[in-house]
C-alpha atoms as a PDB file:
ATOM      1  CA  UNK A   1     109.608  46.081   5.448  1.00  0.00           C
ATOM      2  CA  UNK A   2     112.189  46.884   2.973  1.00  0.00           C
ATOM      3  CA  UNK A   3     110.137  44.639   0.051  1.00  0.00           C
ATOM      4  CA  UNK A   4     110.349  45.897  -3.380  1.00  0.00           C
ATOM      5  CA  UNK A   5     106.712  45.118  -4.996  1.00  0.00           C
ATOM      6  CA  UNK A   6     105.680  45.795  -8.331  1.00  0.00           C
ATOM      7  CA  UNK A   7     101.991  45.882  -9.235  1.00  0.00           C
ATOM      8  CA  UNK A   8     101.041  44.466 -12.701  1.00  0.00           C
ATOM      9  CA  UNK A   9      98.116  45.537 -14.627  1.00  0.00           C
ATOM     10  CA  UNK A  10      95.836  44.389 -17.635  1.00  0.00           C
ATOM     11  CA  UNK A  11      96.877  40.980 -18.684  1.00  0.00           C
ATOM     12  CA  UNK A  12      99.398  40.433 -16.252  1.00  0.00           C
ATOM     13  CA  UNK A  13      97.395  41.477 -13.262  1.00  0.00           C
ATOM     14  CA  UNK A  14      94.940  38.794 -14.368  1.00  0.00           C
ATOM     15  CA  UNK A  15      97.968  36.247 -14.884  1.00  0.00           C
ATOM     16  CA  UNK A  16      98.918  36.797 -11.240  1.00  0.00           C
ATOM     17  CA  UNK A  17      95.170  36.168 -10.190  1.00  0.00           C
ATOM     18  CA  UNK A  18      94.869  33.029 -11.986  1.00  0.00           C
ATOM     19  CA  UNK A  19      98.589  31.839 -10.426  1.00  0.00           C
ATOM     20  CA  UNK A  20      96.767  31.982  -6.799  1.00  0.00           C
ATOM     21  CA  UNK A  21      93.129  31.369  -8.170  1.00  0.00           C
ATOM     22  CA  UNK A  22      92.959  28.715  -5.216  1.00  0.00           C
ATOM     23  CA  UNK A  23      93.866  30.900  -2.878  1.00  0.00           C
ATOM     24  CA  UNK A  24      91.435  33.840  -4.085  1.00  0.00           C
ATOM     25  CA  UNK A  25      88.700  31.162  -4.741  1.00  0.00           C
ATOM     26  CA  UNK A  26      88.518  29.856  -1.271  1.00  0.00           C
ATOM     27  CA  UNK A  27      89.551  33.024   0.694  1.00  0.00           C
ATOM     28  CA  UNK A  28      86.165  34.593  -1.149  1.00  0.00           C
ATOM     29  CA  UNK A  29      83.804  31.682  -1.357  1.00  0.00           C
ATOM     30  CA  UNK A  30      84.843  29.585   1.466  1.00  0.00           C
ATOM     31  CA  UNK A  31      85.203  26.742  -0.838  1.00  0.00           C
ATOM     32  CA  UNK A  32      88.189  24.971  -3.231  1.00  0.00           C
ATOM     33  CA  UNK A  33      88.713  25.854  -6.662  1.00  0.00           C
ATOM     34  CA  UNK A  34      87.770  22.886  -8.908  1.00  0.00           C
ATOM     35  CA  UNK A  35      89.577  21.681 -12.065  1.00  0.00           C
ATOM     36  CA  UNK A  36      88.241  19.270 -14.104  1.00  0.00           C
ATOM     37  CA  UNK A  37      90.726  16.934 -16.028  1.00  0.00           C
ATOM     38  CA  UNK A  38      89.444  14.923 -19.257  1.00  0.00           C
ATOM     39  CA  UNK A  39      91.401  12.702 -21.733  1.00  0.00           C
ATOM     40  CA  UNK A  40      89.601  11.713 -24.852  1.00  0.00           C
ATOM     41  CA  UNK A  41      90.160  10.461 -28.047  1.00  0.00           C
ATOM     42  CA  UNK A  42      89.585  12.838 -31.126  1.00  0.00           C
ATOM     43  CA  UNK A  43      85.914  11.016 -31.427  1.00  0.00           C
ATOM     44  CA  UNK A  44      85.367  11.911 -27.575  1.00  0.00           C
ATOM     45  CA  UNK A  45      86.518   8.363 -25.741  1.00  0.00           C
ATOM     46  CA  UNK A  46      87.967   7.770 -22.535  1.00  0.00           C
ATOM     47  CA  UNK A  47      88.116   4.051 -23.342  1.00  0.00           C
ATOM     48  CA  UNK A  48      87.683   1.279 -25.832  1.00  0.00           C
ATOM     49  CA  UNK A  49      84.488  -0.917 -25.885  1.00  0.00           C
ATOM     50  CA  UNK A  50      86.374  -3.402 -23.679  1.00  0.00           C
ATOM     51  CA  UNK A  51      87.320  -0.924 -20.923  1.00  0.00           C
ATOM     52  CA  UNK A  52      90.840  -0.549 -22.174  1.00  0.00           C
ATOM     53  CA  UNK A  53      91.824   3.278 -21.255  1.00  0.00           C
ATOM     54  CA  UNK A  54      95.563   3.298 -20.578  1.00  0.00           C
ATOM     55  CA  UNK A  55      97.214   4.924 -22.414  1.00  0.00           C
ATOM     56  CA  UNK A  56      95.260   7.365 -24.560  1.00  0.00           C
ATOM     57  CA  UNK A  57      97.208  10.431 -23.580  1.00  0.00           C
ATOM     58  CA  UNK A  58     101.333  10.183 -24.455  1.00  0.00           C
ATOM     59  CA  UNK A  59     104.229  10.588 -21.657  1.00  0.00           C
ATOM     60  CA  UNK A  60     104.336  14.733 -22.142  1.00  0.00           C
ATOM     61  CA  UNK A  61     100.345  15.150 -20.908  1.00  0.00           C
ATOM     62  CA  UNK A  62     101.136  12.501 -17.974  1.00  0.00           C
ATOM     63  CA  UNK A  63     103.633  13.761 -16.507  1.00  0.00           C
ATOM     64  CA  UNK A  64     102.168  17.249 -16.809  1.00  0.00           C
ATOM     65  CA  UNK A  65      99.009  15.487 -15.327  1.00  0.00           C
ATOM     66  CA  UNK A  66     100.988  14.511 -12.511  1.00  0.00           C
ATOM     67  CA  UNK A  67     102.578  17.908 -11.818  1.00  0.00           C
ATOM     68  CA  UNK A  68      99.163  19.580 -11.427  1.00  0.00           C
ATOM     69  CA  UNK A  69      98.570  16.500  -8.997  1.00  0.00           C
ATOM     70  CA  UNK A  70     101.053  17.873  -6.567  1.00  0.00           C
ATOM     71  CA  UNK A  71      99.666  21.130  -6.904  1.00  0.00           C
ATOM     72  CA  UNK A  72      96.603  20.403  -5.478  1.00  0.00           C
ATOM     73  CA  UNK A  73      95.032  20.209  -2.316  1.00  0.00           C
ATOM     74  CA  UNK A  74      93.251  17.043  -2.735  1.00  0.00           C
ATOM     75  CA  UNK A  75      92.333  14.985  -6.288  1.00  0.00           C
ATOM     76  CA  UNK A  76      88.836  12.965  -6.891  1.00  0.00           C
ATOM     77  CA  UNK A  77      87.523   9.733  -8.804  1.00  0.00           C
ATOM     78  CA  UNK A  78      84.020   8.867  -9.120  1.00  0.00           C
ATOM     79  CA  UNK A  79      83.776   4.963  -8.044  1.00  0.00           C
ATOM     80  CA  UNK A  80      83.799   3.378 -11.329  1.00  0.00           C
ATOM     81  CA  UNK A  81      87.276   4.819 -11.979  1.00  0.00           C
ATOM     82  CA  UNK A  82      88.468   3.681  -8.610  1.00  0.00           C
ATOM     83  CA  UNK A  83      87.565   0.123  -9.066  1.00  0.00           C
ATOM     84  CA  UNK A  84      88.247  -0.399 -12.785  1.00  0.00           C
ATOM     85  CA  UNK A  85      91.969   1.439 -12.337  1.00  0.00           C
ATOM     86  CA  UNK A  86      92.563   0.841  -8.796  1.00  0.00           C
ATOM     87  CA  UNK A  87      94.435   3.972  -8.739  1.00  0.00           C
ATOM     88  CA  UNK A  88      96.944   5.445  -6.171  1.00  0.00           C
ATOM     89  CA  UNK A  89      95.915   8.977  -6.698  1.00  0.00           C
ATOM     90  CA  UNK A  90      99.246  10.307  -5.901  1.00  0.00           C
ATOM     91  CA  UNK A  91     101.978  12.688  -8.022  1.00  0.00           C
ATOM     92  CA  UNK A  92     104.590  10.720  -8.739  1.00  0.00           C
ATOM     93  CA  UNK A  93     107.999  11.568 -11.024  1.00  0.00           C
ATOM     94  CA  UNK A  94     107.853  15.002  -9.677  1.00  0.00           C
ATOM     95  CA  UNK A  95     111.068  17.372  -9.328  1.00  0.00           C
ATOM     96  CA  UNK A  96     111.688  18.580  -6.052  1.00  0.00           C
ATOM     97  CA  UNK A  97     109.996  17.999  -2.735  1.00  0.00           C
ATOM     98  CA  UNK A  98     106.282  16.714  -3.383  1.00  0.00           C
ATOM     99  CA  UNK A  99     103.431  17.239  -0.790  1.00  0.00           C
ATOM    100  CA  UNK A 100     100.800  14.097  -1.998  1.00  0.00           C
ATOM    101  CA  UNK A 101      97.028  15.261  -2.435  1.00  0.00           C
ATOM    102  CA  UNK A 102      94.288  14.296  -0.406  1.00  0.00           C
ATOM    103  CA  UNK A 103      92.751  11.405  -2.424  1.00  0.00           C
ATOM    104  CA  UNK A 104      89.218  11.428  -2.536  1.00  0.00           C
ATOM    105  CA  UNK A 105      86.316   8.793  -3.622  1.00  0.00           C
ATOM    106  CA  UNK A 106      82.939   9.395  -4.275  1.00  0.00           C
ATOM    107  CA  UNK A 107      81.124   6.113  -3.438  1.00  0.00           C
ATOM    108  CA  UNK A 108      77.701   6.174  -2.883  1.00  0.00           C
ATOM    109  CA  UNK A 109      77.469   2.704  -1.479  1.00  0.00           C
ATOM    110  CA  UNK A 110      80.582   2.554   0.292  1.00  0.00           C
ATOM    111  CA  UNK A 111      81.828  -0.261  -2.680  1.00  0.00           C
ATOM    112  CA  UNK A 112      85.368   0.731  -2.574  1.00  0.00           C
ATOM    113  CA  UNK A 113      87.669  -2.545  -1.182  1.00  0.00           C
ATOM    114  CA  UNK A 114      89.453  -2.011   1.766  1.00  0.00           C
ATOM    115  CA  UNK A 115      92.153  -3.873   0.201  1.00  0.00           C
ATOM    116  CA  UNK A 116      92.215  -1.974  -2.475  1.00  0.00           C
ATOM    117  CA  UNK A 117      95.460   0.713  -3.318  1.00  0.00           C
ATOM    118  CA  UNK A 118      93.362   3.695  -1.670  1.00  0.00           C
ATOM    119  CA  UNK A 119      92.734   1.449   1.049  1.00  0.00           C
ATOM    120  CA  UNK A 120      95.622   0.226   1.736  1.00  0.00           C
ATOM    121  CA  UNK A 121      97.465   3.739   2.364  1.00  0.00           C
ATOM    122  CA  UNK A 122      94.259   5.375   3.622  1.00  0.00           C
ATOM    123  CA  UNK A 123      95.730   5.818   7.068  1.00  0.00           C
ATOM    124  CA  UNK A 124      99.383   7.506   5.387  1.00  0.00           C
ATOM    125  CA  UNK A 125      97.391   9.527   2.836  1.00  0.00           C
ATOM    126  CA  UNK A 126      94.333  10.395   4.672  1.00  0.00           C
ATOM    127  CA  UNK A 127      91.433   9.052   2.302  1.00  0.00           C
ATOM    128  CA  UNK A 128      88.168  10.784   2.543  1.00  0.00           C
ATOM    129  CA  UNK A 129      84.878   8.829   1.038  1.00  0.00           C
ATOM    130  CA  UNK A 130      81.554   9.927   0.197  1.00  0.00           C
ATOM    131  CA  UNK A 131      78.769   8.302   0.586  1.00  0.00           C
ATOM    132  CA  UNK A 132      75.040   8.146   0.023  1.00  0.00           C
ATOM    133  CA  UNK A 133      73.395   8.131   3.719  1.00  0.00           C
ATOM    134  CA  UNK A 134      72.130   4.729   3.004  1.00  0.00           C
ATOM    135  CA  UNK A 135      75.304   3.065   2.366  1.00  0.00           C
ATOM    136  CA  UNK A 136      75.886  -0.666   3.597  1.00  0.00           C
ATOM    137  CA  UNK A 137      77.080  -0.336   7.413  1.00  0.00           C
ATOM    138  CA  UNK A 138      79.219  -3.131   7.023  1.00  0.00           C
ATOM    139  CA  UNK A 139      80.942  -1.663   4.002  1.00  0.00           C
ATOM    140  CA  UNK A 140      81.531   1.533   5.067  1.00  0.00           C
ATOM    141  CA  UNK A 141      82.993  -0.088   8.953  1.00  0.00           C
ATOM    142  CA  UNK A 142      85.361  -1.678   6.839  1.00  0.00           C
ATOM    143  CA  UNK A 143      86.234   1.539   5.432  1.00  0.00           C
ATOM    144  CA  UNK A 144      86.874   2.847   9.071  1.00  0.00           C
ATOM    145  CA  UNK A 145      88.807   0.162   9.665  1.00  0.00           C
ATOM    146  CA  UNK A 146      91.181   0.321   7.008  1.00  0.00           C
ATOM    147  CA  UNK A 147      91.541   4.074   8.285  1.00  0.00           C
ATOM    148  CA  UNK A 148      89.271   5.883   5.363  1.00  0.00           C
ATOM    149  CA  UNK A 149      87.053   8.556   6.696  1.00  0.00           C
ATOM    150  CA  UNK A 150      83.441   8.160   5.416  1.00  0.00           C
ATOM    151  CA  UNK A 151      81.254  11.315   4.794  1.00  0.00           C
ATOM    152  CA  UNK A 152      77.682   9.866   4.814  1.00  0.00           C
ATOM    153  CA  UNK A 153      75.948  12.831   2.930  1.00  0.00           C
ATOM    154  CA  UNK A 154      71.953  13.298   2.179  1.00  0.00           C
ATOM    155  CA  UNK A 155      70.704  14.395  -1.069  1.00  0.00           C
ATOM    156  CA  UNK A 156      71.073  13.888  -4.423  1.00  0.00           C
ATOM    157  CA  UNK A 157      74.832  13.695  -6.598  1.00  0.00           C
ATOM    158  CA  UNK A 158      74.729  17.741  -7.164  1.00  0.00           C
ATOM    159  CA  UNK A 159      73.914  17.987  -3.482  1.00  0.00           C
ATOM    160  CA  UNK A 160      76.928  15.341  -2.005  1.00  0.00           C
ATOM    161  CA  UNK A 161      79.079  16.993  -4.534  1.00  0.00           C
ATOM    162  CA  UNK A 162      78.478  20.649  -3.071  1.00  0.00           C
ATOM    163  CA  UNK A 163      78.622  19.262   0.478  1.00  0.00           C
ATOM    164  CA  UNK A 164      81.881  17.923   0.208  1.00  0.00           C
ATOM    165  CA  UNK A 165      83.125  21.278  -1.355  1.00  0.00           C
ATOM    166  CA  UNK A 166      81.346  23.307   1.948  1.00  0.00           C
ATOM    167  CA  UNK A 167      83.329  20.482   3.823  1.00  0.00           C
ATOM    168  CA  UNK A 168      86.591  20.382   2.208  1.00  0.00           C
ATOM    169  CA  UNK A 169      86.952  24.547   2.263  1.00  0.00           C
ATOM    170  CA  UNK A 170      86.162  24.840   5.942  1.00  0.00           C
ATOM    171  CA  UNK A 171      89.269  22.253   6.800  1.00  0.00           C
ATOM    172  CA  UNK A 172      91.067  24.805   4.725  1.00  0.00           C
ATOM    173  CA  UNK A 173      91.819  23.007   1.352  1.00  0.00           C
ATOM    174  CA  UNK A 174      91.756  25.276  -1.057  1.00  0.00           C
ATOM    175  CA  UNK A 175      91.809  23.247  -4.834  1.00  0.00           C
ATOM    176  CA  UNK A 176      90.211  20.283  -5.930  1.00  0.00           C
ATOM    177  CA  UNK A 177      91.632  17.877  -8.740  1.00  0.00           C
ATOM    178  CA  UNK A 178      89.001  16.025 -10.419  1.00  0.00           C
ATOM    179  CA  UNK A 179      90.151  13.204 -12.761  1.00  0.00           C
ATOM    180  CA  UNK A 180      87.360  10.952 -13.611  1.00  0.00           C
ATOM    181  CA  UNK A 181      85.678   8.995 -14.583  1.00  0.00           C
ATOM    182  CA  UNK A 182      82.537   9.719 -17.068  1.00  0.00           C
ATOM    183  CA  UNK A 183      79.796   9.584 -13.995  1.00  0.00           C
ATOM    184  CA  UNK A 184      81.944  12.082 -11.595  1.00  0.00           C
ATOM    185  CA  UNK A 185      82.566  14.899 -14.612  1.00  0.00           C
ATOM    186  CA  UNK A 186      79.206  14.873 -15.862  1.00  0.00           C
ATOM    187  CA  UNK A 187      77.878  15.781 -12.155  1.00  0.00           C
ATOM    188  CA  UNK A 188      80.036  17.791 -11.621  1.00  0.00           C
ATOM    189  CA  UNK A 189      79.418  19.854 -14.149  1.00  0.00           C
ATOM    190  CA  UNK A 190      75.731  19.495 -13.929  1.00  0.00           C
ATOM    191  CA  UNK A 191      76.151  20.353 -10.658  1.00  0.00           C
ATOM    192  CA  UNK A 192      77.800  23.672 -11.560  1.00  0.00           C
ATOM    193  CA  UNK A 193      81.033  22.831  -9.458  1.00  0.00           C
ATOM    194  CA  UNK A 194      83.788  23.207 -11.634  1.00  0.00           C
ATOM    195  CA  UNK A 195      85.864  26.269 -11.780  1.00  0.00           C
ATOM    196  CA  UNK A 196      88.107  25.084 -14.771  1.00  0.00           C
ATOM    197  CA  UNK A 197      88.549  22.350 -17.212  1.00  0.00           C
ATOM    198  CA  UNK A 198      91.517  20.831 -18.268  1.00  0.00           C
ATOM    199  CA  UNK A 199      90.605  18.525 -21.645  1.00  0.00           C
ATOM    200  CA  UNK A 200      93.485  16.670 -23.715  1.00  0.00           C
ATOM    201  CA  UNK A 201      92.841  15.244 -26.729  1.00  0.00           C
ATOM    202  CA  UNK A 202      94.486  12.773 -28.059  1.00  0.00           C
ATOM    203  CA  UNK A 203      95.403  12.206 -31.822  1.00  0.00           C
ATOM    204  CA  UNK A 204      93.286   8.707 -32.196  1.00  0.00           C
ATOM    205  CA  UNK A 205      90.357   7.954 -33.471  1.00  0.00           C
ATOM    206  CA  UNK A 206      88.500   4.598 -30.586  1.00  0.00           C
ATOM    207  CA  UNK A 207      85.311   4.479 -32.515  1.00  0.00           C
ATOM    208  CA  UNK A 208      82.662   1.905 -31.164  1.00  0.00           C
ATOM    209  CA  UNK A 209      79.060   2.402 -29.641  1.00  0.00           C
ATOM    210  CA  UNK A 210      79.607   1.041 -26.785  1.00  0.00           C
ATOM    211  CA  UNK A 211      82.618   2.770 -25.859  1.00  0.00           C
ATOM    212  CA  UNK A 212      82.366   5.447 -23.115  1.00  0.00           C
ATOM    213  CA  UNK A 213      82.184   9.290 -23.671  1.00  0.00           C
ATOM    214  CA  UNK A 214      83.651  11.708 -21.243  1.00  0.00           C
ATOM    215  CA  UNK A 215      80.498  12.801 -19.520  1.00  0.00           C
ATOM    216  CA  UNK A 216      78.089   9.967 -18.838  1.00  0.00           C
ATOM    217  CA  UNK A 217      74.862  11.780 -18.829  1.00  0.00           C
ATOM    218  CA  UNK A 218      71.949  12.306 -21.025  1.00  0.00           C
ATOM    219  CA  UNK A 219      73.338  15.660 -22.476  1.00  0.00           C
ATOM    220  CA  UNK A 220      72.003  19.288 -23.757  1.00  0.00           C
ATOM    221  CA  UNK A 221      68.441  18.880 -25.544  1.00  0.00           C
ATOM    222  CA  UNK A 222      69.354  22.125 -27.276  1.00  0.00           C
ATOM    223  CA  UNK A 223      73.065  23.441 -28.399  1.00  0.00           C
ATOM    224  CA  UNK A 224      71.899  26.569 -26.385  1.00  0.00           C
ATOM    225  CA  UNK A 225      72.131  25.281 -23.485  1.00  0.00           C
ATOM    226  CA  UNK A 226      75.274  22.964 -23.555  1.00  0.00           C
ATOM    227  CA  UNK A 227      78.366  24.513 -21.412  1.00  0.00           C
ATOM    228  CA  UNK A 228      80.912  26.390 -22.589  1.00  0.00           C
ATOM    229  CA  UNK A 229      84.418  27.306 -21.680  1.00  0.00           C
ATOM    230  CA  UNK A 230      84.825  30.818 -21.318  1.00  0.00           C
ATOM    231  CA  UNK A 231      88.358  31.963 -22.134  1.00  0.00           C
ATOM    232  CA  UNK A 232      89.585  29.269 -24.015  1.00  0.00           C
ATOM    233  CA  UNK A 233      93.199  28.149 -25.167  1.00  0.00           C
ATOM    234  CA  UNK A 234      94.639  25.319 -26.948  1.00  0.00           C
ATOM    235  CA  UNK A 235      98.314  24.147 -26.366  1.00  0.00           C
ATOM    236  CA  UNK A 236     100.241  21.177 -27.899  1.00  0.00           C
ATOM    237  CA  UNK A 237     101.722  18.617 -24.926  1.00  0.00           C
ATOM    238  CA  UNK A 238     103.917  16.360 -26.578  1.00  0.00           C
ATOM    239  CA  UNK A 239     101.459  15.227 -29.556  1.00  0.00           C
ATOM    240  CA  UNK A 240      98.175  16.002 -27.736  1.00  0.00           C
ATOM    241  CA  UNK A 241      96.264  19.103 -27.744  1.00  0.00           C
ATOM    242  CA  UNK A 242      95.409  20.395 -24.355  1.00  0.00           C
ATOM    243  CA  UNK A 243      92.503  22.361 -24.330  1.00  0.00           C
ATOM    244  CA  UNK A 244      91.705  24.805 -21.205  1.00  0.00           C
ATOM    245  CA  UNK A 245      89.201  27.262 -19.933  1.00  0.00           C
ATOM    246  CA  UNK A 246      86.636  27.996 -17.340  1.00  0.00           C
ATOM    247  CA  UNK A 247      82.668  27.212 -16.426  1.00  0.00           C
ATOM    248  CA  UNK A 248      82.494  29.800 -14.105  1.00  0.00           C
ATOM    249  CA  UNK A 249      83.929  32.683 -13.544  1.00  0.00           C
ATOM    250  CA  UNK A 250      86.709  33.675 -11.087  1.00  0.00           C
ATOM    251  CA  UNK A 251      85.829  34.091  -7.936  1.00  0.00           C
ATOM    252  CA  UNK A 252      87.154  37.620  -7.751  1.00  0.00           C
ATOM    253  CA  UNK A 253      84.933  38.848 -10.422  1.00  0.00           C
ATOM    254  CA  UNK A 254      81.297  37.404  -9.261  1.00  0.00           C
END
């Protein structure tokens, strides 16, 4: 067709792969590529003893934040994060023309208000909601009213979490955003879901018992057996270090 093309090799073949890793992930597997997104202090918090979690991250990691917002397909909270933010789940302060991710909530029982910002722009943004299969009726009606679709899945959290993935790659989305909170990761990554993390730390030190770690579950018993990011690399983002890497391998080498 006329089209000069230049194959890479070596590092820069791989470079080129990870550029359309969504588009490899879900043309082989049939499902999105997921990419986990943490912010923690230095001592591992996502908030303060009181709840207080905005901001630990500085303006350079939000905005960059938001750019990898509009470069997915769709972008998941767990429902603790969605009712203690009330977030919008959108990309906002973005150069050039932005196409808005799919926002997605898993809510096992359908607690989510209808008045609530996801609710109130479900119908413009096209909010999807999982649910246990023995979510409140009357709950998740409201839901359909408001314009929210409600996936009423069976099984446990790893099970919901890999049948929304089946679901989300067969209406062709190919990337996942997942950005909290503590519940969501740690399933996620129990659940062996998640392509890539994404983890900023932030130069502060929260402290406190009570305050909340990034993954809310009862942890390795054994160092042996705690995940680790394959391929790791550290970057500075304004004043906090963003560290990246993957829990499972690309697609086009399993």
């Amino acid at each position: 067709a006329g089209i000069e093309v230049a194959r890479a090799d070596g590092e820069d073949a791989e470079l080129c792969r990870e550029l359309a890793g969504s588009f490899f992930t879900h043309a082989i597997t049939g499902r999105p590529l997921v990419t986990l997104k943490l912010a923690t202090s230095l001592d591992g918090r996502i908030a303060t003893q009181s709840g207080e979690s905005q901001w630990i991250t500085g303006p350079p990691a939000r905005r960059l934040v938001h750019r990898w917002r509009a470069d997915s397909d769709a972008i998941a909270v767990g429902i603790g994060t969605a009712l203690a933010d009330d977030p919008r789940l959108s990309a906002r302060d973005v150069p050039g023309e932005v196409r808005q991710p799919r926002p997605l909530v898993f809510d096992s029982g359908a607690r989510l208000p209808a008045d609530s910002a996801l609710g109130a722009a479900a119908r413009e943004r096209g909010l999807l909601i999982v649910t246990a299969s023995g979510a409140d009726p009357e709950r998740v009606a409201a839901l359909e009213r408001a314009g929210a679709e409600v996936l009423a899945l069976e099984g446990s959290p790893a099970e919901r979490i890999h049948g929304t993935l089946e679901l989300l790659g067969r209406r062709g989305l190919q990337s996942l955003f997942i950005e909290g909170g503590a519940g969501l990761a740690a399933e996620a990554v129990a659940a062996g879901a998640v392509d890539r993390v994404r983890w900023f730390l932030a130069p502060m030190l929260i402290g406190g018992r009570d305050a909340p770690g990034a993954l809310a579950d009862p942890g390795a018993d054994r160092l042996a057996g705690a995940p680790r990011l394959a391929g790791a690399t550290a970057e500075w983002v304004g004043d906090d270090l963003l560290m990246s890497g993957r829990l499972r391998a690309p697609a086009w080498r399993e």
